[in-house]
N, C-alpha and C. Protein backbone atom coordinates (compact mmCIF):
# COMPACT_ATOMS: atom_id res chain seq x y z
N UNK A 1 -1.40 20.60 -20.05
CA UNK A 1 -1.45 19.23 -20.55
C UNK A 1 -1.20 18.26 -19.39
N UNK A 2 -2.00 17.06 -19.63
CA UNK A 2 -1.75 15.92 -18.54
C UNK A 2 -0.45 15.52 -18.74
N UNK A 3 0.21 15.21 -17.79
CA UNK A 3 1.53 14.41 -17.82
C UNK A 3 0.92 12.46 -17.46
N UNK A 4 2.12 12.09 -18.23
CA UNK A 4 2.30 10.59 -17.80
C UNK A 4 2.21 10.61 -16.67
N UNK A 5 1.57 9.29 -16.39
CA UNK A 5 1.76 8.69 -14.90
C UNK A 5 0.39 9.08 -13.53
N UNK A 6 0.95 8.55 -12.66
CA UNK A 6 0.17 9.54 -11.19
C UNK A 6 0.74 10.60 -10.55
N UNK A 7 0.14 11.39 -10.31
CA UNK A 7 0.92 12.31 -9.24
C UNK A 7 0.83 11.61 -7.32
N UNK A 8 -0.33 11.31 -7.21
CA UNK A 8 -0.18 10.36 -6.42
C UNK A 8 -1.40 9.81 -5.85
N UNK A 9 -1.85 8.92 -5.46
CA UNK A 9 -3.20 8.17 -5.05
C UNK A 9 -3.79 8.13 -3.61
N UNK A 10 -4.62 8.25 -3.39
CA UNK A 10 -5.21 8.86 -2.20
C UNK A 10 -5.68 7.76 -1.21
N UNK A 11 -5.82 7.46 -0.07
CA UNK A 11 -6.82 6.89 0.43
C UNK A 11 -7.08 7.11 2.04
N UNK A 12 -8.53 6.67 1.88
CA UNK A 12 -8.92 7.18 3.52
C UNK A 12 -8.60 6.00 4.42
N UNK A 13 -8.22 6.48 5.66
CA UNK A 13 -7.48 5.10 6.56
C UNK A 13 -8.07 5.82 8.13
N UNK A 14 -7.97 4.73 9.02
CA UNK A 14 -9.29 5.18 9.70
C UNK A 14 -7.97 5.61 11.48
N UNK A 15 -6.59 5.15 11.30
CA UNK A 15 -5.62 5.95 12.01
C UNK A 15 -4.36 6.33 11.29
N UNK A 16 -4.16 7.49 11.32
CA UNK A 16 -2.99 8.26 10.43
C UNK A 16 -1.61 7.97 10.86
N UNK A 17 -1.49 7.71 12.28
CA UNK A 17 -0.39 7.68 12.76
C UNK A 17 0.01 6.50 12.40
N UNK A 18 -0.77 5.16 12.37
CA UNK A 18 -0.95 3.74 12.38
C UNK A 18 -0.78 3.60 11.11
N UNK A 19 -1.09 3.86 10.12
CA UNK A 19 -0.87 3.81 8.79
C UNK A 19 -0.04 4.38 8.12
N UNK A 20 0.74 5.70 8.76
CA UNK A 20 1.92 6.21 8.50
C UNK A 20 3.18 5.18 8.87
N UNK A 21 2.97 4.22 10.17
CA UNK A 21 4.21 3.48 10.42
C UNK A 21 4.11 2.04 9.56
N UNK A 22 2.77 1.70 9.29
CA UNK A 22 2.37 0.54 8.51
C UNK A 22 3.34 0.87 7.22
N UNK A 23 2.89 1.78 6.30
CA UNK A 23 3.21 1.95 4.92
C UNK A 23 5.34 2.65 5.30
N UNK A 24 5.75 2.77 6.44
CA UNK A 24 7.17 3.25 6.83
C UNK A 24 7.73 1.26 6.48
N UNK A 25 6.72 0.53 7.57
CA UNK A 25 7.64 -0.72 7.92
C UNK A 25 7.70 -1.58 6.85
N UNK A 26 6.16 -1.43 5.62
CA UNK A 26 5.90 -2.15 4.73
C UNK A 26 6.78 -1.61 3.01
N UNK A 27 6.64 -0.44 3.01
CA UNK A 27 7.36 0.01 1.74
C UNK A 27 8.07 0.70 2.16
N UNK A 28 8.68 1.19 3.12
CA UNK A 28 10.17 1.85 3.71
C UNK A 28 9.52 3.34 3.17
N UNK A 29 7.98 3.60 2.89
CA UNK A 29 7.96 5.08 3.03
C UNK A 29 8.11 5.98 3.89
N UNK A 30 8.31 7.43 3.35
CA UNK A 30 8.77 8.72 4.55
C UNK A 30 7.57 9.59 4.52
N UNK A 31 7.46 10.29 5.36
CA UNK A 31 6.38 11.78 5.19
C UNK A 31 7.19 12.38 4.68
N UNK A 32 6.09 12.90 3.15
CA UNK A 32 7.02 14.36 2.65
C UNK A 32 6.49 15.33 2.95
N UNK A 33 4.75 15.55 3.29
CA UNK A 33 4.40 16.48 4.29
C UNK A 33 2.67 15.74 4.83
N UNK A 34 3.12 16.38 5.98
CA UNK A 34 1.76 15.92 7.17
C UNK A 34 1.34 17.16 7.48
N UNK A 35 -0.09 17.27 8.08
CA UNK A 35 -0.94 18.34 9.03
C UNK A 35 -1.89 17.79 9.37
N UNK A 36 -2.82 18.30 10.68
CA UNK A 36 -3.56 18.42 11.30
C UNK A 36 -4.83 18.53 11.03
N UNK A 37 -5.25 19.28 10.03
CA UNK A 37 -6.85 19.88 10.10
C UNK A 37 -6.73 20.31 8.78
N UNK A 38 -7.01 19.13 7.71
CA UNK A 38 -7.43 17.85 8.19
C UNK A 38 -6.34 16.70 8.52
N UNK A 39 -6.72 15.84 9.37
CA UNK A 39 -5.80 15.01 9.45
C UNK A 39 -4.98 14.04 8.44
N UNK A 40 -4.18 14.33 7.64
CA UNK A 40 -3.47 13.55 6.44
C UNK A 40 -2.07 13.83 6.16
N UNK A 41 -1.39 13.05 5.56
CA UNK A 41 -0.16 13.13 5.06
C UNK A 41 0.14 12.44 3.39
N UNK A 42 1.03 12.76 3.19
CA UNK A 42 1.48 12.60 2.01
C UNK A 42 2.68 11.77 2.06
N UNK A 43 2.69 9.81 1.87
CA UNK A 43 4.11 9.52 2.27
C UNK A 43 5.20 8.87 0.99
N UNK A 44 5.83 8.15 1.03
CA UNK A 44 6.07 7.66 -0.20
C UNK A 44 7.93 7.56 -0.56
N UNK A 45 8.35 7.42 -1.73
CA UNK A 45 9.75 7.33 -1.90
C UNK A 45 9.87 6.67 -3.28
N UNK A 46 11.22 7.08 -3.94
CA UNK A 46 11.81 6.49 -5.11
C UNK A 46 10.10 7.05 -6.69
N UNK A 47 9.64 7.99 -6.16
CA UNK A 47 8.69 8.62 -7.11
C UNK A 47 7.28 8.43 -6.79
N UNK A 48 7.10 6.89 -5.78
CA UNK A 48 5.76 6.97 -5.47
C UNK A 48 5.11 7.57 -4.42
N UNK A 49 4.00 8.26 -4.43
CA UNK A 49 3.74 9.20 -3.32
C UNK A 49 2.42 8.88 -3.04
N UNK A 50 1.34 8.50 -1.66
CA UNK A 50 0.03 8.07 -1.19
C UNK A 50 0.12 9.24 -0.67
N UNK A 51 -1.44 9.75 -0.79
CA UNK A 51 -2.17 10.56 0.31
C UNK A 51 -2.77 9.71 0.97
N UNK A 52 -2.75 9.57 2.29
CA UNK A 52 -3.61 9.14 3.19
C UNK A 52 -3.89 10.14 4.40
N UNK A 53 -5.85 9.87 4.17
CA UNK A 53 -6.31 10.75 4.39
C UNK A 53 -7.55 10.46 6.31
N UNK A 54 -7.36 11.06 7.30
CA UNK A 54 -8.02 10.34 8.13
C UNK A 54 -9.50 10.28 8.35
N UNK A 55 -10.05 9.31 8.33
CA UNK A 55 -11.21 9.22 8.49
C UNK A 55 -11.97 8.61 9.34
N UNK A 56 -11.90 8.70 11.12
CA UNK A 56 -12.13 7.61 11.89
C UNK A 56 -13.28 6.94 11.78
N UNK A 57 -14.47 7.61 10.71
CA UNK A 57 -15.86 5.91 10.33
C UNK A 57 -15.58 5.31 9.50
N UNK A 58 -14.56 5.66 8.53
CA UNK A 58 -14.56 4.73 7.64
C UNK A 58 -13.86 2.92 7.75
N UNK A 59 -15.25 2.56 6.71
CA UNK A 59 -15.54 1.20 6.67
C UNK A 59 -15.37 0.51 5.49
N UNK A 60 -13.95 0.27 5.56
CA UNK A 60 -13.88 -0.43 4.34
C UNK A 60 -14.09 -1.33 3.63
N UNK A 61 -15.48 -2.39 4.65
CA UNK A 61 -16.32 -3.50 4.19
C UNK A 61 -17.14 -3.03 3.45
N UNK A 62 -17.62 -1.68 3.77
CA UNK A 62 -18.83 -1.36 2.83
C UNK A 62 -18.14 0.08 1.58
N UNK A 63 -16.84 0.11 1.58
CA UNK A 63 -16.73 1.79 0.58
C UNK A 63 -15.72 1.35 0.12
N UNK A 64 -15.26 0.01 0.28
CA UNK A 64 -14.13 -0.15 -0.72
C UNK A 64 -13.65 -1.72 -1.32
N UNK A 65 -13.44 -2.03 -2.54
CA UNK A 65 -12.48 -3.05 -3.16
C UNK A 65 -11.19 -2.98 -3.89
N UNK A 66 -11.14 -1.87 -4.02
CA UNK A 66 -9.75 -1.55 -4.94
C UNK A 66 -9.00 -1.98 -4.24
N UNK A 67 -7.49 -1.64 -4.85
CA UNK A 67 -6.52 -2.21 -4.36
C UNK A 67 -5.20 -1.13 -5.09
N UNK A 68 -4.02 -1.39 -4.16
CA UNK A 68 -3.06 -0.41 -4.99
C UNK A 68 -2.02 -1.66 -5.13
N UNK A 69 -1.47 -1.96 -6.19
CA UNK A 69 -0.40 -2.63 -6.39
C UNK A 69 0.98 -2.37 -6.72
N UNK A 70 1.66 -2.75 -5.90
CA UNK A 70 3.36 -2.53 -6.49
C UNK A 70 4.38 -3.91 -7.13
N UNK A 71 4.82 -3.62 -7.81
CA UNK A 71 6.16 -4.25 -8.06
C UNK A 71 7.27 -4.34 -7.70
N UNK A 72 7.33 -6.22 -7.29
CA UNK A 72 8.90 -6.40 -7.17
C UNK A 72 9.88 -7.52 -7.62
N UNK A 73 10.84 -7.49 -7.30
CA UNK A 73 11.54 -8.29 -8.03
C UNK A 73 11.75 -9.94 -7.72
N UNK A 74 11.83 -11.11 -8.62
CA UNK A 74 10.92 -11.83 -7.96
C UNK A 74 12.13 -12.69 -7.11
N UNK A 75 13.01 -12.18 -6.99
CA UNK A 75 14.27 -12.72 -6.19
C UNK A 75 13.73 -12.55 -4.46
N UNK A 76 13.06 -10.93 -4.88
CA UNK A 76 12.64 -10.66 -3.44
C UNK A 76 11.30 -10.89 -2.79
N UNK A 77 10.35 -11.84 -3.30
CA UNK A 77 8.96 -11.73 -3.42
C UNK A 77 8.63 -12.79 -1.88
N UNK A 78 9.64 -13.78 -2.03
CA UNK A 78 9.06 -14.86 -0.36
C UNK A 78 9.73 -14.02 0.51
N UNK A 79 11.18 -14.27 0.05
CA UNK A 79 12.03 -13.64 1.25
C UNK A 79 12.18 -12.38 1.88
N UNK A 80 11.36 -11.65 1.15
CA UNK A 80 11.50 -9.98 1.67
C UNK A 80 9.99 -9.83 2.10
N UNK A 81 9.24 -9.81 0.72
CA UNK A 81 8.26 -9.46 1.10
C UNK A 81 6.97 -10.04 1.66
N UNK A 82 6.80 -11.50 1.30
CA UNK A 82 5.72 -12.21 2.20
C UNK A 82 6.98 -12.45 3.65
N UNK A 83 7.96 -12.48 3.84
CA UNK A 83 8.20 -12.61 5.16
C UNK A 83 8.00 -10.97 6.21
N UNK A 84 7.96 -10.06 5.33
CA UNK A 84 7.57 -8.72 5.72
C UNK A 84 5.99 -8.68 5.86
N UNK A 85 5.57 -8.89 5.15
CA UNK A 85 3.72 -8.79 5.71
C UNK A 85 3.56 -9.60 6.45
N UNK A 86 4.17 -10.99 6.94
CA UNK A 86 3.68 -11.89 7.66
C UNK A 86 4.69 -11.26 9.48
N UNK A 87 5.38 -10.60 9.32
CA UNK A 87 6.35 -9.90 10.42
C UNK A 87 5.24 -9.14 10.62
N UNK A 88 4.32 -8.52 10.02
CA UNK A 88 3.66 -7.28 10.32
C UNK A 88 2.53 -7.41 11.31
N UNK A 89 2.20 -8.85 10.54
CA UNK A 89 1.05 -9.67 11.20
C UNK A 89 -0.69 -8.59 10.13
N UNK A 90 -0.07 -8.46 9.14
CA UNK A 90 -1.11 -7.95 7.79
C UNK A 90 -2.14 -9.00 7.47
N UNK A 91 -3.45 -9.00 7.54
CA UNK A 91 -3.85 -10.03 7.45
C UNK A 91 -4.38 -9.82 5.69
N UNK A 92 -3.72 -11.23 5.10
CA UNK A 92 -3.89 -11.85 3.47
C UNK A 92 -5.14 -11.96 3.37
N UNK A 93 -5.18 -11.29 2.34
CA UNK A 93 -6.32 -11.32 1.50
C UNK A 93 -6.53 -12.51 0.13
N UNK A 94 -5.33 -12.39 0.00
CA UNK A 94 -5.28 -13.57 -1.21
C UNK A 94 -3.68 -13.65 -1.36
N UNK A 95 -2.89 -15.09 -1.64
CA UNK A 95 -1.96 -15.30 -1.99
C UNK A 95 -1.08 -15.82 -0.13
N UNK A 96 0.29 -15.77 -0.55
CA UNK A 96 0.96 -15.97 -1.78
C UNK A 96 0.69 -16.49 -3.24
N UNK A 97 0.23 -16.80 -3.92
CA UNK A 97 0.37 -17.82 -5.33
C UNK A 97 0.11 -16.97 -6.69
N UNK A 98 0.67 -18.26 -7.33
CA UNK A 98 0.58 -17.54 -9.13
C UNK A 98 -0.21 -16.88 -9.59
N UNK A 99 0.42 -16.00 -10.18
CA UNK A 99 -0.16 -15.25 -11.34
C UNK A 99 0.16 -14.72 -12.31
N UNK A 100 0.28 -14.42 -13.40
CA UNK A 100 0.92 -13.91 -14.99
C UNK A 100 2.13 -14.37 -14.95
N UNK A 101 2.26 -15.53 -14.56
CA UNK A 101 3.97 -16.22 -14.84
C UNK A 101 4.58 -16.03 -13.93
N UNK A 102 4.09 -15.13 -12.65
CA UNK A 102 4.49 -14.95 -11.66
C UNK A 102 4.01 -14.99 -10.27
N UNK A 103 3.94 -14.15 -9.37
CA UNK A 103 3.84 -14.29 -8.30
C UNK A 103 3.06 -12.95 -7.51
N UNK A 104 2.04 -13.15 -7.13
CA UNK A 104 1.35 -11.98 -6.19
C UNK A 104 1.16 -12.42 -4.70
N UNK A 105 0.80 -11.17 -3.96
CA UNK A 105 0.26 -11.55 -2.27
C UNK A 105 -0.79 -10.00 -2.43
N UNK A 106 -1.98 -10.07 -1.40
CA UNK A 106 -3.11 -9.01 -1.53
C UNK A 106 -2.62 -8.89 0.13
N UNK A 107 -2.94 -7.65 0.90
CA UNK A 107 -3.30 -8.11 2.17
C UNK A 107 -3.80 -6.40 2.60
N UNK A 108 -3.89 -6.39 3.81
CA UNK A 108 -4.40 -5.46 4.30
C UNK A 108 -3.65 -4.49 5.33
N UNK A 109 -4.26 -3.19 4.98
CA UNK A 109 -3.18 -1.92 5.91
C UNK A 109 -4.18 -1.93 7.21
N UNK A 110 -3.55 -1.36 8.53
CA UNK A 110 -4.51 -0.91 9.21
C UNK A 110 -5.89 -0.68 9.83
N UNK A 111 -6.24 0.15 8.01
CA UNK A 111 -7.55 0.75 7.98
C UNK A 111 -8.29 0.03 7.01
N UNK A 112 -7.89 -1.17 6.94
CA UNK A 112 -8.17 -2.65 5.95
C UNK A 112 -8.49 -2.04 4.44
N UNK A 113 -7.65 -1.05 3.68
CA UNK A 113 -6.82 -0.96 2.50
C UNK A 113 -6.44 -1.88 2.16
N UNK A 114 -6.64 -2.48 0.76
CA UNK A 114 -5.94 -3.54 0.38
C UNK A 114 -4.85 -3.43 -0.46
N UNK A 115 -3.64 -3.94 -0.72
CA UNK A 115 -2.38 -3.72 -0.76
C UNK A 115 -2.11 -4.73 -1.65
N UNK A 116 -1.54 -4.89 -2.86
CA UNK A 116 -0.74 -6.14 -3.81
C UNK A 116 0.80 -5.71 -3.98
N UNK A 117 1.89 -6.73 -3.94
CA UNK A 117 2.92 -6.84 -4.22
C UNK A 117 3.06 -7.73 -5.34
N UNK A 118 3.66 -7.89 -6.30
CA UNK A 118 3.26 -8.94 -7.25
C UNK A 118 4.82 -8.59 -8.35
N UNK A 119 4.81 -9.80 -9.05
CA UNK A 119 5.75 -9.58 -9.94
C UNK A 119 5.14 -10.79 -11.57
N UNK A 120 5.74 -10.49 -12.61
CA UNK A 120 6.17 -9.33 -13.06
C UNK A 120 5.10 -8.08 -12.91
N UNK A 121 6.06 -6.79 -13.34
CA UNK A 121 5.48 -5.83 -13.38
C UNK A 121 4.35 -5.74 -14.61
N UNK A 122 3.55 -4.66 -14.56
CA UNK A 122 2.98 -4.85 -15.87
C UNK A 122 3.81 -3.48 -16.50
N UNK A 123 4.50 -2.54 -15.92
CA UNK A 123 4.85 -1.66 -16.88
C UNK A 123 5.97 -1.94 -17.36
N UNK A 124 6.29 -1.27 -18.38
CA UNK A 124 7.44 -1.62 -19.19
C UNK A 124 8.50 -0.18 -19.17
């Protein structure tokens, strides 16, 4: 039987090492395991877990729009976290500004992955 939830979400990023310290400085994730051949890791914390997977052609002007979004709290939304993507030098995709009563920012990893922080959450 399927269980609730994700086990964890994948994506191709076009340097592993670079996107391993991106997603360390941006969501304080860890490697829970990395290898070589193929080049990917598995990083994550507090239940959420990314595969990122290496792919040095990939082009994420032409193979991608999604986006992965997280939640936070909206005490911490200027002061933590748009002053953290803007420390990173992440270039915005959309936001800071409103949305569902609250507050989102879009921006980009690395391997120009697009990334949302936003509050409220939608899960309950």
């Amino acid at each position: 039987m399927i269980e609730n939830g994700f086990d964890h979400v994948a994506l191709n990023v076009i340097d592993l090492d670079a996107s391993i310290v991106f997603l360390r400085d941006m969501f304080g994730f860890e490697v829970i395991q990395r290898w070589d051949s193929p080049r990917q890791a598995f990083v994550g914390k507090d239940g959420v877990v990314l595969g990122v997977m290496e792919v040095k052609e990939y082009d994420f002007t032409k193979q991608t729009m999604a986006h992965i979004a997280f939640p936070c709290r909206k005490e911490d939304f200027a002061s933590v976290v748009v002053e953290r993507v803007k420390r990173l030098k992440a270039p915005i995709v959309s936001g800071p500004k409103a949305q569902r009563e609250g507050e989102t920012i879009l921006f980009r990893d690395p391997s120009g992955n697009i990334f949302e922080v936003c509050y409220p959450s939608l899960r309950k």
